[in-house]
N, C-alpha and C. Protein backbone atom coordinates (compact mmCIF):
# COMPACT_ATOMS: atom_id res chain seq x y z
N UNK A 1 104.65 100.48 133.57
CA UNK A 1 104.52 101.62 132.68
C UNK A 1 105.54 102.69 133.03
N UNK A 2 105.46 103.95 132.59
CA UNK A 2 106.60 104.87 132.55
C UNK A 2 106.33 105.77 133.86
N UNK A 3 105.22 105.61 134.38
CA UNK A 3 104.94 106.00 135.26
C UNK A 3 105.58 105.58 136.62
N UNK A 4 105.25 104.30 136.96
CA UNK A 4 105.69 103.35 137.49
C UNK A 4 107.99 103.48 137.45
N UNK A 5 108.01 103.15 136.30
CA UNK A 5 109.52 103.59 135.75
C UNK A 5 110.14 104.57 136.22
N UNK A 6 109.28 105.53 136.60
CA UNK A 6 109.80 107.21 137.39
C UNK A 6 110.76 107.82 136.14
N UNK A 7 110.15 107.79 134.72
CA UNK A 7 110.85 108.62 133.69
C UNK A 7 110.40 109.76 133.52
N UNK A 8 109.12 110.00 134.30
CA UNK A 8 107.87 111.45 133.42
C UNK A 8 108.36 112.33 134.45
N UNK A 9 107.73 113.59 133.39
CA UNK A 9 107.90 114.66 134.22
C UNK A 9 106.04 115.11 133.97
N UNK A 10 105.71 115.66 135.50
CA UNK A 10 104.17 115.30 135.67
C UNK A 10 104.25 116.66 136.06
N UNK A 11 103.24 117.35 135.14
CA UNK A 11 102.54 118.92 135.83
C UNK A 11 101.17 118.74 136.11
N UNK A 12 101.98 119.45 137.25
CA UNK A 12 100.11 119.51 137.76
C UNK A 12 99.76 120.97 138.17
N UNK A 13 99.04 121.29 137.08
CA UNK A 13 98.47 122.91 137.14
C UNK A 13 97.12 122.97 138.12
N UNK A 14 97.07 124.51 138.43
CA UNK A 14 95.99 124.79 139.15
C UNK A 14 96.23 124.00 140.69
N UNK A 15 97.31 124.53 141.21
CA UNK A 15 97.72 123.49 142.23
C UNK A 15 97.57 124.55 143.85
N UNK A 16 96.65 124.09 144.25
CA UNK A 16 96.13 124.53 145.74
C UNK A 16 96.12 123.76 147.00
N UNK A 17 97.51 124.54 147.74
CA UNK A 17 98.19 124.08 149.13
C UNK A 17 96.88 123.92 150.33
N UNK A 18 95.67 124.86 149.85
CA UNK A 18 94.90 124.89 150.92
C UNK A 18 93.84 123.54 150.66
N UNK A 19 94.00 123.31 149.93
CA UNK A 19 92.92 121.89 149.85
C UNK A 19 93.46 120.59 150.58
N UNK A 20 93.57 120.16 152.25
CA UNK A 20 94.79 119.63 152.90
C UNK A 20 94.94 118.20 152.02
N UNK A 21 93.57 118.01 152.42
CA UNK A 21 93.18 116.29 151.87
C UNK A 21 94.04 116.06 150.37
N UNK A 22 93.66 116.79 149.48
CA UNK A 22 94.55 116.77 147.84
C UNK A 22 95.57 116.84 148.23
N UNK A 23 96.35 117.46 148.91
CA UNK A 23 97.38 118.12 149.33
C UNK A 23 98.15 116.61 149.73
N UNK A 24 97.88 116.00 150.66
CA UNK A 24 98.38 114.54 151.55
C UNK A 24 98.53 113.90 150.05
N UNK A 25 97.28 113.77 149.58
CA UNK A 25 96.92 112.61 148.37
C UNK A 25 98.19 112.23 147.19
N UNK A 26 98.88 113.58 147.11
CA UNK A 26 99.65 114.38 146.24
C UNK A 26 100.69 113.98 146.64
N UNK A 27 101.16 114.39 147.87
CA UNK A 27 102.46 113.98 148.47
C UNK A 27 103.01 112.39 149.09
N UNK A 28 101.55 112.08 149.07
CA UNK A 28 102.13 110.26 148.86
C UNK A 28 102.01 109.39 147.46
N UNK A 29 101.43 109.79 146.44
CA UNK A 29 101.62 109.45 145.50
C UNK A 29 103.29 110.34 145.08
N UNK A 30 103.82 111.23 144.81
CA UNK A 30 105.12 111.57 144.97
C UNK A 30 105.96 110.39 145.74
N UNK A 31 105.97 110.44 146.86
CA UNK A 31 106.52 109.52 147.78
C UNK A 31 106.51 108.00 147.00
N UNK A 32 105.47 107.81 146.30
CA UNK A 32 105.09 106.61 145.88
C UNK A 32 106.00 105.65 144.89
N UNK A 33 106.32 107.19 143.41
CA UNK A 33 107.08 106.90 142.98
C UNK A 33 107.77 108.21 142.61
N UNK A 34 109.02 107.62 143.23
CA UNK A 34 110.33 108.63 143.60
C UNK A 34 111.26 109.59 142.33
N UNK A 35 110.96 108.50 141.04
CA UNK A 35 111.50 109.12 140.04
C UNK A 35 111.25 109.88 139.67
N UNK A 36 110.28 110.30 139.32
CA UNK A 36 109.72 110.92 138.25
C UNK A 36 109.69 112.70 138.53
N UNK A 37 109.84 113.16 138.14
CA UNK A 37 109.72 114.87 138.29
C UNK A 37 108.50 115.77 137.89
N UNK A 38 108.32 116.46 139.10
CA UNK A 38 107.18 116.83 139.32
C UNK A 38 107.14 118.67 138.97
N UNK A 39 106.34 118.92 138.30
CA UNK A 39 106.23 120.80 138.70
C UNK A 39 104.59 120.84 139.17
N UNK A 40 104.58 121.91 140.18
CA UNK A 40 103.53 121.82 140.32
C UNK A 40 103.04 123.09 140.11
N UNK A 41 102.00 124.26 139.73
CA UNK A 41 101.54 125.11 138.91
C UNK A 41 100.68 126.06 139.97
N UNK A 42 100.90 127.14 140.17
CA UNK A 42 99.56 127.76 141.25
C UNK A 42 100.17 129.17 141.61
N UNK A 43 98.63 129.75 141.61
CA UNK A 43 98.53 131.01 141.32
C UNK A 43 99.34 131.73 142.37
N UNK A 44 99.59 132.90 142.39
CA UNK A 44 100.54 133.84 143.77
C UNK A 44 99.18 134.10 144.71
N UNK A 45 99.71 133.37 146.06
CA UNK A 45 98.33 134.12 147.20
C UNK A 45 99.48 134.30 148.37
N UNK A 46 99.32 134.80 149.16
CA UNK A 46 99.89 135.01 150.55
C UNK A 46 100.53 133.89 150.87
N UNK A 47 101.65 133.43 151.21
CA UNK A 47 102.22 132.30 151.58
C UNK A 47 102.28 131.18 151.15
N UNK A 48 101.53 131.36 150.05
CA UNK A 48 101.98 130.11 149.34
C UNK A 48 102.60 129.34 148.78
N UNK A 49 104.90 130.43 148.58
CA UNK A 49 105.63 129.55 148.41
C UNK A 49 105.92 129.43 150.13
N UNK A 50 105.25 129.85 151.47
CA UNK A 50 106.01 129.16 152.50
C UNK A 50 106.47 127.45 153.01
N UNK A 51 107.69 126.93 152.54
CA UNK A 51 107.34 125.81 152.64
C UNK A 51 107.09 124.90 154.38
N UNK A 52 107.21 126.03 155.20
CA UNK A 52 106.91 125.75 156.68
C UNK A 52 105.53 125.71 156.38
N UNK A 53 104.89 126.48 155.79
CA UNK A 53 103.45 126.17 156.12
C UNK A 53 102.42 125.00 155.22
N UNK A 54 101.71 124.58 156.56
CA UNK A 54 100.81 123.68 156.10
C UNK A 54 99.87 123.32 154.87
N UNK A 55 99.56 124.60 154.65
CA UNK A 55 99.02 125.09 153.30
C UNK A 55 99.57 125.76 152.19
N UNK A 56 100.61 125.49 152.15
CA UNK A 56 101.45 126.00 151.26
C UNK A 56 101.29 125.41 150.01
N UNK A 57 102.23 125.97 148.78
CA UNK A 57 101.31 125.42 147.07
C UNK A 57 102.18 124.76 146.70
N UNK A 58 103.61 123.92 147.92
CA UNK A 58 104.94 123.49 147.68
C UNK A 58 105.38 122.19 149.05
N UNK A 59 106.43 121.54 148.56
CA UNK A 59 106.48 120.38 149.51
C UNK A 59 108.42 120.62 149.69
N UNK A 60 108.73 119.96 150.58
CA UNK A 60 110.27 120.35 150.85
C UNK A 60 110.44 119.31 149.64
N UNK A 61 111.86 120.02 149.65
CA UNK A 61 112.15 119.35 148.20
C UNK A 61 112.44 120.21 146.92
N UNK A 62 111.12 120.92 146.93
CA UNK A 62 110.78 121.77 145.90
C UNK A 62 111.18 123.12 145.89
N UNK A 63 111.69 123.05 144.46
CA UNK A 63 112.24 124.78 144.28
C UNK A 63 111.30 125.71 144.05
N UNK A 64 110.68 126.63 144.72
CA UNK A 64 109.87 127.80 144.17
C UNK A 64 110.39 128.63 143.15
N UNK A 65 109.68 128.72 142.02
CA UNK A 65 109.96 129.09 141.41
C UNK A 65 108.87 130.89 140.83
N UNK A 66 109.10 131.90 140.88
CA UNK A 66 108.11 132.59 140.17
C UNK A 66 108.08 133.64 138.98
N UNK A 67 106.90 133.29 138.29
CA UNK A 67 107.13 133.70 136.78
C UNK A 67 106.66 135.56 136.81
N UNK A 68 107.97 136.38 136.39
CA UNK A 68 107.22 137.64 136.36
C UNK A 68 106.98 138.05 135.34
N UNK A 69 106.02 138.92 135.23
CA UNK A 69 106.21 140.07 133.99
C UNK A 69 107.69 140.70 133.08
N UNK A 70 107.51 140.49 132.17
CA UNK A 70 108.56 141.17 131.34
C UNK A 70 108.50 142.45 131.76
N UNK A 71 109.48 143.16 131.77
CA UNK A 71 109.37 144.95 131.63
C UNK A 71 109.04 145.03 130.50
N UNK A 72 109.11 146.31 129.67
CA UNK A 72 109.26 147.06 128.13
C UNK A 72 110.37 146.72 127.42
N UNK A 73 111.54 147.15 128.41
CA UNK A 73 113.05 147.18 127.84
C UNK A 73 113.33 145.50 127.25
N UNK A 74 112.50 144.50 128.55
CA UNK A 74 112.93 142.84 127.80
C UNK A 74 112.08 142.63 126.94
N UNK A 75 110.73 143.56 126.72
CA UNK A 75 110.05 142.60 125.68
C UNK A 75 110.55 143.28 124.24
N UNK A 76 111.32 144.60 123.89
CA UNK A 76 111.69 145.00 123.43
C UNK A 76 113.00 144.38 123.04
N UNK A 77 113.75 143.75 123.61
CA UNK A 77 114.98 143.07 123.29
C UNK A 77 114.86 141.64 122.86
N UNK A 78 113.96 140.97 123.39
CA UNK A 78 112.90 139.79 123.06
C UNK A 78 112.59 139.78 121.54
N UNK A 79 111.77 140.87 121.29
CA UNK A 79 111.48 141.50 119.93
C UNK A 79 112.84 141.50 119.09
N UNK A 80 113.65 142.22 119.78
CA UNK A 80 114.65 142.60 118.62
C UNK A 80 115.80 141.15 118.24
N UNK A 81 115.95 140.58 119.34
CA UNK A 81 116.34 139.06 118.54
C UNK A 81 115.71 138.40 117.93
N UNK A 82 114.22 138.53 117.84
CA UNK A 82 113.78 137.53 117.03
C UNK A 82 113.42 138.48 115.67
N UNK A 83 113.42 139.76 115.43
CA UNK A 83 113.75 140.21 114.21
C UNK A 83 114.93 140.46 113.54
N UNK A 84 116.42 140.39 114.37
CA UNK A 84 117.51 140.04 113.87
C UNK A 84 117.56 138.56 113.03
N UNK A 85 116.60 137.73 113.35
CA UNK A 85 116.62 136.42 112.63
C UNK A 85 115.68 136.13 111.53
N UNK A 86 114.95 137.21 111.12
CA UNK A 86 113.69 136.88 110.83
C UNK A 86 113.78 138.23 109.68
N UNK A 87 114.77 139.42 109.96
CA UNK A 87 114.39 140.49 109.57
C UNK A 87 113.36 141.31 109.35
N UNK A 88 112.65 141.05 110.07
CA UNK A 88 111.39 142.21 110.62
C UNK A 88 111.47 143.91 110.98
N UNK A 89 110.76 144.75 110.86
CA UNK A 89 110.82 145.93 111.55
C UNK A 89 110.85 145.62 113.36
N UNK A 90 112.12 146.25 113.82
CA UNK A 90 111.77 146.34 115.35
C UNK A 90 110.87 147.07 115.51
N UNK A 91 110.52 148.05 115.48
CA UNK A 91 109.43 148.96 116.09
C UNK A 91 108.41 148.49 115.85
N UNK A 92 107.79 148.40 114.54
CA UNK A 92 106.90 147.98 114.31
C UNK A 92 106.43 146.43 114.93
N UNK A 93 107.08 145.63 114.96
CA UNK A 93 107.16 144.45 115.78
C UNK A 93 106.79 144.49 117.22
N UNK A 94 107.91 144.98 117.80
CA UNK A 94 107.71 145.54 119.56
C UNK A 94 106.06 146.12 119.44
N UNK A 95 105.71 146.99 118.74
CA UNK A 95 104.23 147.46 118.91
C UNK A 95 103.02 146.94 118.75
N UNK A 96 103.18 146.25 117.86
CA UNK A 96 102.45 145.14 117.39
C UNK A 96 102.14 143.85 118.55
N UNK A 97 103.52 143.50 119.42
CA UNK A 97 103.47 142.90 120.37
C UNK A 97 102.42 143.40 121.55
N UNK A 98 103.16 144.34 122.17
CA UNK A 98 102.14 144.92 123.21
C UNK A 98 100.75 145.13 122.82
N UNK A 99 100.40 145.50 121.01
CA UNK A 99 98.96 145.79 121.44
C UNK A 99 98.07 143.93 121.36
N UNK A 100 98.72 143.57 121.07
CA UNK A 100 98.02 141.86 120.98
C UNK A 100 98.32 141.95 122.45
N UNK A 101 98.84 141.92 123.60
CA UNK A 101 98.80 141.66 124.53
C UNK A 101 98.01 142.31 126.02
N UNK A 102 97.67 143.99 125.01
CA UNK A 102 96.81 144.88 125.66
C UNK A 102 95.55 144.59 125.55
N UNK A 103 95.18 144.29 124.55
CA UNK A 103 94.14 143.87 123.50
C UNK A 103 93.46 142.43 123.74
N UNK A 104 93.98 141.44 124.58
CA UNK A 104 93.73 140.16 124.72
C UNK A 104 93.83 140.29 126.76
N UNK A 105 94.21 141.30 127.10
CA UNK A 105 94.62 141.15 128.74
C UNK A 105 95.61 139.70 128.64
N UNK A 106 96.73 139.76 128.70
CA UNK A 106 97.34 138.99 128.48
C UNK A 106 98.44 139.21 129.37
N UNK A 107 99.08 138.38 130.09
CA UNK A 107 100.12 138.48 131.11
C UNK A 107 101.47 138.35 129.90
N UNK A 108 102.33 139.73 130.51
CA UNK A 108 103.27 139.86 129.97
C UNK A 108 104.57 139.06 129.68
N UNK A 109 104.49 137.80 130.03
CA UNK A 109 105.86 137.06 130.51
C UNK A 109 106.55 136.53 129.19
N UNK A 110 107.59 136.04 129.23
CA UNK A 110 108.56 135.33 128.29
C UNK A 110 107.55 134.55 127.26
N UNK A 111 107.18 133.67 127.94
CA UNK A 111 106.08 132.54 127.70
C UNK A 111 104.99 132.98 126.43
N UNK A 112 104.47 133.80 127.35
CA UNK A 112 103.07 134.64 126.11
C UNK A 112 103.96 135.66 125.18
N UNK A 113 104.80 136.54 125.69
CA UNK A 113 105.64 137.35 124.35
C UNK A 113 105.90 136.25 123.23
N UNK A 114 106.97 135.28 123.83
CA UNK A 114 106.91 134.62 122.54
C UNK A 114 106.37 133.87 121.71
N UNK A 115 104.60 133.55 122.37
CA UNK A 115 103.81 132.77 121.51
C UNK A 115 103.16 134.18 120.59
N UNK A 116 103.20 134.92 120.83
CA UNK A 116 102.91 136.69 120.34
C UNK A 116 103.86 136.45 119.34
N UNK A 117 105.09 136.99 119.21
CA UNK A 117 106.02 137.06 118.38
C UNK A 117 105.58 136.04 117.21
N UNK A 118 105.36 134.55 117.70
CA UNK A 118 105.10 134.13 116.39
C UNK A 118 104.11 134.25 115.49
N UNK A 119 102.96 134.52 116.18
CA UNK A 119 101.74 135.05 115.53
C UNK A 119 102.24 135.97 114.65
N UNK A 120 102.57 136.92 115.28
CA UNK A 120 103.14 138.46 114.54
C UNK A 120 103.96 138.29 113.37
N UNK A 121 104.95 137.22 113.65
CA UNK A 121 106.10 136.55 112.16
C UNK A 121 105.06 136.13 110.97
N UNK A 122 103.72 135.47 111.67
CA UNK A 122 103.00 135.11 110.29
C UNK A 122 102.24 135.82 109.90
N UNK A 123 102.03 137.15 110.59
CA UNK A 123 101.21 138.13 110.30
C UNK A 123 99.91 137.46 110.04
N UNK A 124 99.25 137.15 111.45
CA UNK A 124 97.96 136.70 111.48
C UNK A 124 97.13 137.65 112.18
N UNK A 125 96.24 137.78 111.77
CA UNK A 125 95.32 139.04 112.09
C UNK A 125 94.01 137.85 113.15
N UNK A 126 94.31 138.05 114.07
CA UNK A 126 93.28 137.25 115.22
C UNK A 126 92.58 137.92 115.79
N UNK A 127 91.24 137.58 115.73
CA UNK A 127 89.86 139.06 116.41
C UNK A 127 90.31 137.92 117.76
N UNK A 128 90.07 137.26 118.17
CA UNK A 128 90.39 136.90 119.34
C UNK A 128 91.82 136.31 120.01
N UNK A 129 92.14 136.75 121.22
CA UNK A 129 93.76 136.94 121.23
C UNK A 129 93.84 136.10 123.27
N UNK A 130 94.19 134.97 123.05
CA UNK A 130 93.89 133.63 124.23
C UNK A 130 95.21 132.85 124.46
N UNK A 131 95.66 132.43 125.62
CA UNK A 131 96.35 131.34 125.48
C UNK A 131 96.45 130.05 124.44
N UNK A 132 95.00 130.00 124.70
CA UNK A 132 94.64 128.56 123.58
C UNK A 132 94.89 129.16 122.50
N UNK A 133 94.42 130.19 121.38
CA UNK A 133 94.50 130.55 120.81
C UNK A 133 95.82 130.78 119.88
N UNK A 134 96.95 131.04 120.73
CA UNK A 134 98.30 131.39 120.48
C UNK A 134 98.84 129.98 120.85
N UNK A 135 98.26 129.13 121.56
CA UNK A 135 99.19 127.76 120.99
C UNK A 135 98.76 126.78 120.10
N UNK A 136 97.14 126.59 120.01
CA UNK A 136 97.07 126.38 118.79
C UNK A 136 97.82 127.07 117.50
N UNK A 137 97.87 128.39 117.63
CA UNK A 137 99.15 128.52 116.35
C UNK A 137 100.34 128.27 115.95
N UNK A 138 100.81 128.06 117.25
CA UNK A 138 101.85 127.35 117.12
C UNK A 138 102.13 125.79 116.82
N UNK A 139 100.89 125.21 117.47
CA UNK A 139 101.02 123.94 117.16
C UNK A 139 100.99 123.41 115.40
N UNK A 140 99.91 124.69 114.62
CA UNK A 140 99.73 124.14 113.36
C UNK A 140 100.85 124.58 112.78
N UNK A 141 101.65 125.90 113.31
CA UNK A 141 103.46 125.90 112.82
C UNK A 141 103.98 125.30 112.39
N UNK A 142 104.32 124.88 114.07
CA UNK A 142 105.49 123.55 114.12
C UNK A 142 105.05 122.11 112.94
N UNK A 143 103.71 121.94 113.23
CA UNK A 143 103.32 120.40 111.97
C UNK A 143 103.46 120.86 110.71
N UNK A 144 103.16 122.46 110.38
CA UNK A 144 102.93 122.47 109.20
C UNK A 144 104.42 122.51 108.68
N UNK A 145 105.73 122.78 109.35
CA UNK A 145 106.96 122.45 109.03
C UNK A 145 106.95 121.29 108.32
N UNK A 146 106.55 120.15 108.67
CA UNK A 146 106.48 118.78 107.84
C UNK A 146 106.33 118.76 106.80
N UNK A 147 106.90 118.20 105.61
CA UNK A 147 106.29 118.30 103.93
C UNK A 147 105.37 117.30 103.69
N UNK A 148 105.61 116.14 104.76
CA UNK A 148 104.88 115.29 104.55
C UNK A 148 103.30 115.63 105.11
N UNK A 149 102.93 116.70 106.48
CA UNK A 149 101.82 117.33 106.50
C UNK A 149 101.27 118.30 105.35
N UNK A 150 102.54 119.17 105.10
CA UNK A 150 102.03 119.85 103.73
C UNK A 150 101.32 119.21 102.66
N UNK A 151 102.47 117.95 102.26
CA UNK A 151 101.58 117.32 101.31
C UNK A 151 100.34 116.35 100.97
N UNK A 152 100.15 116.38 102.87
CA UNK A 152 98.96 115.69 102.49
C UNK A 152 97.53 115.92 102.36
N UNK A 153 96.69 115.67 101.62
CA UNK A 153 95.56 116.60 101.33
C UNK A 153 94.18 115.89 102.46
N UNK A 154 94.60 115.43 103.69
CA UNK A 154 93.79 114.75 104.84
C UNK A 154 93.66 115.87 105.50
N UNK A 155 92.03 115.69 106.07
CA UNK A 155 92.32 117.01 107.44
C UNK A 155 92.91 116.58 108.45
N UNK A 156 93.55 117.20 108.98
CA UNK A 156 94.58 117.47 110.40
C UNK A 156 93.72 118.19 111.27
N UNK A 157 93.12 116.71 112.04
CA UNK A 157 91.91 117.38 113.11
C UNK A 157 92.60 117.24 114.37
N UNK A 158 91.85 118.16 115.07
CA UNK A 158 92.75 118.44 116.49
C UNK A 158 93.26 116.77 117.48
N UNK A 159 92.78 116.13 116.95
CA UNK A 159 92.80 114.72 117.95
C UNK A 159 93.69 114.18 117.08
N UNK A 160 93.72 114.31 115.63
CA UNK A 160 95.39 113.92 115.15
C UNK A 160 96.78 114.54 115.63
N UNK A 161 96.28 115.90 115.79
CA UNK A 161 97.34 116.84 116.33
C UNK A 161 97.85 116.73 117.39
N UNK A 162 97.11 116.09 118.56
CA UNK A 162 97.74 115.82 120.26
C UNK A 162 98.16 114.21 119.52
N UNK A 163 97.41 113.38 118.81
CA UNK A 163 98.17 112.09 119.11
C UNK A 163 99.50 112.19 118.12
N UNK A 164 99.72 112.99 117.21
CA UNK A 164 101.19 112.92 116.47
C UNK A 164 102.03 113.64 117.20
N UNK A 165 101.57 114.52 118.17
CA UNK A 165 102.89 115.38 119.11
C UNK A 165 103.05 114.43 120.37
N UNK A 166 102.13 114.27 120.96
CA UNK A 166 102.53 113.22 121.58
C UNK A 166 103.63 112.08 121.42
N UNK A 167 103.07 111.37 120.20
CA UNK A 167 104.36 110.26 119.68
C UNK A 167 105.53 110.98 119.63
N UNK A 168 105.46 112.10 118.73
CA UNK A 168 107.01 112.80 118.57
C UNK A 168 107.69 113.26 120.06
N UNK A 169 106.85 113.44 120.85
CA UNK A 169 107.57 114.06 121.69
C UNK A 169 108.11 112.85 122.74
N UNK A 170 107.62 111.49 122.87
CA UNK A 170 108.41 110.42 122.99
C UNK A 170 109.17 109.48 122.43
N UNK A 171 109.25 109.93 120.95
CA UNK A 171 110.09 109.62 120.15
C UNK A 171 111.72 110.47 120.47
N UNK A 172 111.58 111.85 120.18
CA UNK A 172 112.52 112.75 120.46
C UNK A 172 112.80 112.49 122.17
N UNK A 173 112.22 112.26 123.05
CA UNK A 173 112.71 112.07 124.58
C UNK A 173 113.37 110.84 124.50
N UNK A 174 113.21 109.72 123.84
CA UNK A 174 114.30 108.48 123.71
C UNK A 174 115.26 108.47 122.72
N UNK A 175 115.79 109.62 122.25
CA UNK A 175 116.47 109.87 121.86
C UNK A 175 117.38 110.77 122.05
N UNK A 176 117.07 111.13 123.26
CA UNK A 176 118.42 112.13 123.82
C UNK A 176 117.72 113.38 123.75
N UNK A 177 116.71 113.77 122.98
CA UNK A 177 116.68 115.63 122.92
C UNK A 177 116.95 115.93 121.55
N UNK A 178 117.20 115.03 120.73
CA UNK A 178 117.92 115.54 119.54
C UNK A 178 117.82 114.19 118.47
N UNK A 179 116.83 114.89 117.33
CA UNK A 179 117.04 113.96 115.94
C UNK A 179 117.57 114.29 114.99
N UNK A 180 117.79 113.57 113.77
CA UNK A 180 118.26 113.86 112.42
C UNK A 180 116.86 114.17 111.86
N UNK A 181 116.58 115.02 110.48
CA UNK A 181 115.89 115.70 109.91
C UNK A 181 115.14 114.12 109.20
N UNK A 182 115.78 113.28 108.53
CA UNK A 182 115.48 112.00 107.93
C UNK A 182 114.98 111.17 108.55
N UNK A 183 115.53 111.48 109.79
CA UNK A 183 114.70 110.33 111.23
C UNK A 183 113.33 110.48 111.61
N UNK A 184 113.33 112.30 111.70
CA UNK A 184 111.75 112.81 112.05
C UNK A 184 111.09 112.46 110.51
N UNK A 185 111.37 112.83 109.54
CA UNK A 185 110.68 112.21 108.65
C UNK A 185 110.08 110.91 108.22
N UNK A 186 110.51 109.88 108.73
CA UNK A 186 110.56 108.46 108.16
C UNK A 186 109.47 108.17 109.37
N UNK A 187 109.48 109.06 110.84
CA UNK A 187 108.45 109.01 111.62
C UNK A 187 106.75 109.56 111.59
N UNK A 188 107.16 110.45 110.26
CA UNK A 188 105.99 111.79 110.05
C UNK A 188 105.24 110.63 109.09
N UNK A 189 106.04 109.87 108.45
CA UNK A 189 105.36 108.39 107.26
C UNK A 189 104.57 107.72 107.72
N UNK A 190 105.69 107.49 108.86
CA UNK A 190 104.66 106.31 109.26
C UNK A 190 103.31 106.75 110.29
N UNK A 191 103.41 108.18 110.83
CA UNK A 191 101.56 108.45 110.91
C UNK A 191 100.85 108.22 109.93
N UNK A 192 101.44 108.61 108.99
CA UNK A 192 100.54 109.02 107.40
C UNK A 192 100.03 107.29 106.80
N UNK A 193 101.09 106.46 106.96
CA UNK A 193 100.59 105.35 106.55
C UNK A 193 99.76 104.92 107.01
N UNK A 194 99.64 105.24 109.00
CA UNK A 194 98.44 104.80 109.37
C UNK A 194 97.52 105.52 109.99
N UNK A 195 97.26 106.11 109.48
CA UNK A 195 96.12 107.04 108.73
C UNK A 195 95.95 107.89 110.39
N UNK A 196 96.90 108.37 111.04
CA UNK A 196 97.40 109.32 112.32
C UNK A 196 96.96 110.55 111.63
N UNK A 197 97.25 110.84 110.24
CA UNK A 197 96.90 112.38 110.12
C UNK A 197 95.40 112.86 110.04
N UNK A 198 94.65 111.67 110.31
CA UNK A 198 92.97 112.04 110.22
C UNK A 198 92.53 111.26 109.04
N UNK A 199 91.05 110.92 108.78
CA UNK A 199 90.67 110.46 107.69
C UNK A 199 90.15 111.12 106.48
């Protein structure tokens, strides 16, 4: 399998250096199979990118990486490219941003601004304001781009939705990163023919 193959790239969120036993378990399955690329996901505590230490949330090898908060000034510039493309009000935009993000306790980063921003482009009014929340919107986005989802009058239940992104997204990975518009289409068919978009 692809696993085996060392082609995947494997996240593993919620990832805690102090649990030793997981910790070993982890690093010989790594060891196990060499290909494959790993991120591993975990919260900021005291030493936990040390990679000298035993309990650490990282293995040599590995790049620490950490995600900060946007300032004002980037989520503001954030904002203003994506209303240079979109032609939106900046101000009104930028404000709109922060209060969905005040409003939901929401960590300020790249990541959540721009699942924000798109909400905000469709001008969706959400009493509740979540991670899940903001990628489910995105997810029905991106499908509802399809004409062939548009046009079909099947519900598009959430278990169609992970198994057609799924396919696409190993469709598009054996293909370099990059399709033709006719290619993804002739792929969006053949869910539809077999009956992938729900019954």
């Amino acid at each position: 399998n692809r696993f085996k193959a060392g082609d995947l790239l494997v996240i593993v969120d919620n990832f805690l250096g102090l649990d030793i036993d997981k910790k070993a378990d982890l690093k010989k399955l790594i060891a196990e199979y060499p290909g494959n690329r790993w991120i591993l996901i975990s919260e900021a505590r005291t030493n936990g990118q040390d990679p000298k230490s035993a309990t650490s949330d990282t293995f040599d090898g590995f790049q620490p990486v950490q995600i900060q908060n946007l300032k004002r000034k980037d989520v503001r510039a954030l904002s203003s490219r994506w209303c240079a493309v979109h032609g939106k009000d900046e101000n009104k935009t930028f404000e709109d941003v922060l209060a969905y993000i005040r409003h939901g306790n929401l960590p300020q980063t790249g990541y959540i601004v721009s699942l924000v921003l798109l909400a905000v482009h469709q001008e969706r009014q959400m009493e509740r304001v979540n991670e899940a929340v903001l990628l489910n919107n995105m997810i029905n986005f991106l499908l509802g781009r399809s004409s062939i989802i548009k046009s079909s009058k099947q519900y598009f239940d959430p278990i169609s939705k992970e198994i057609t992104l799924q396919s696409l997204s190993v469709f598009m990975r054996d293909a370099g990163g990059e399709v033709a518009v006719n290619d993804l289409t002739r792929i969006m068919q053949r869910f539809d023919g077999y009956g992938a978009l729900g019954a």
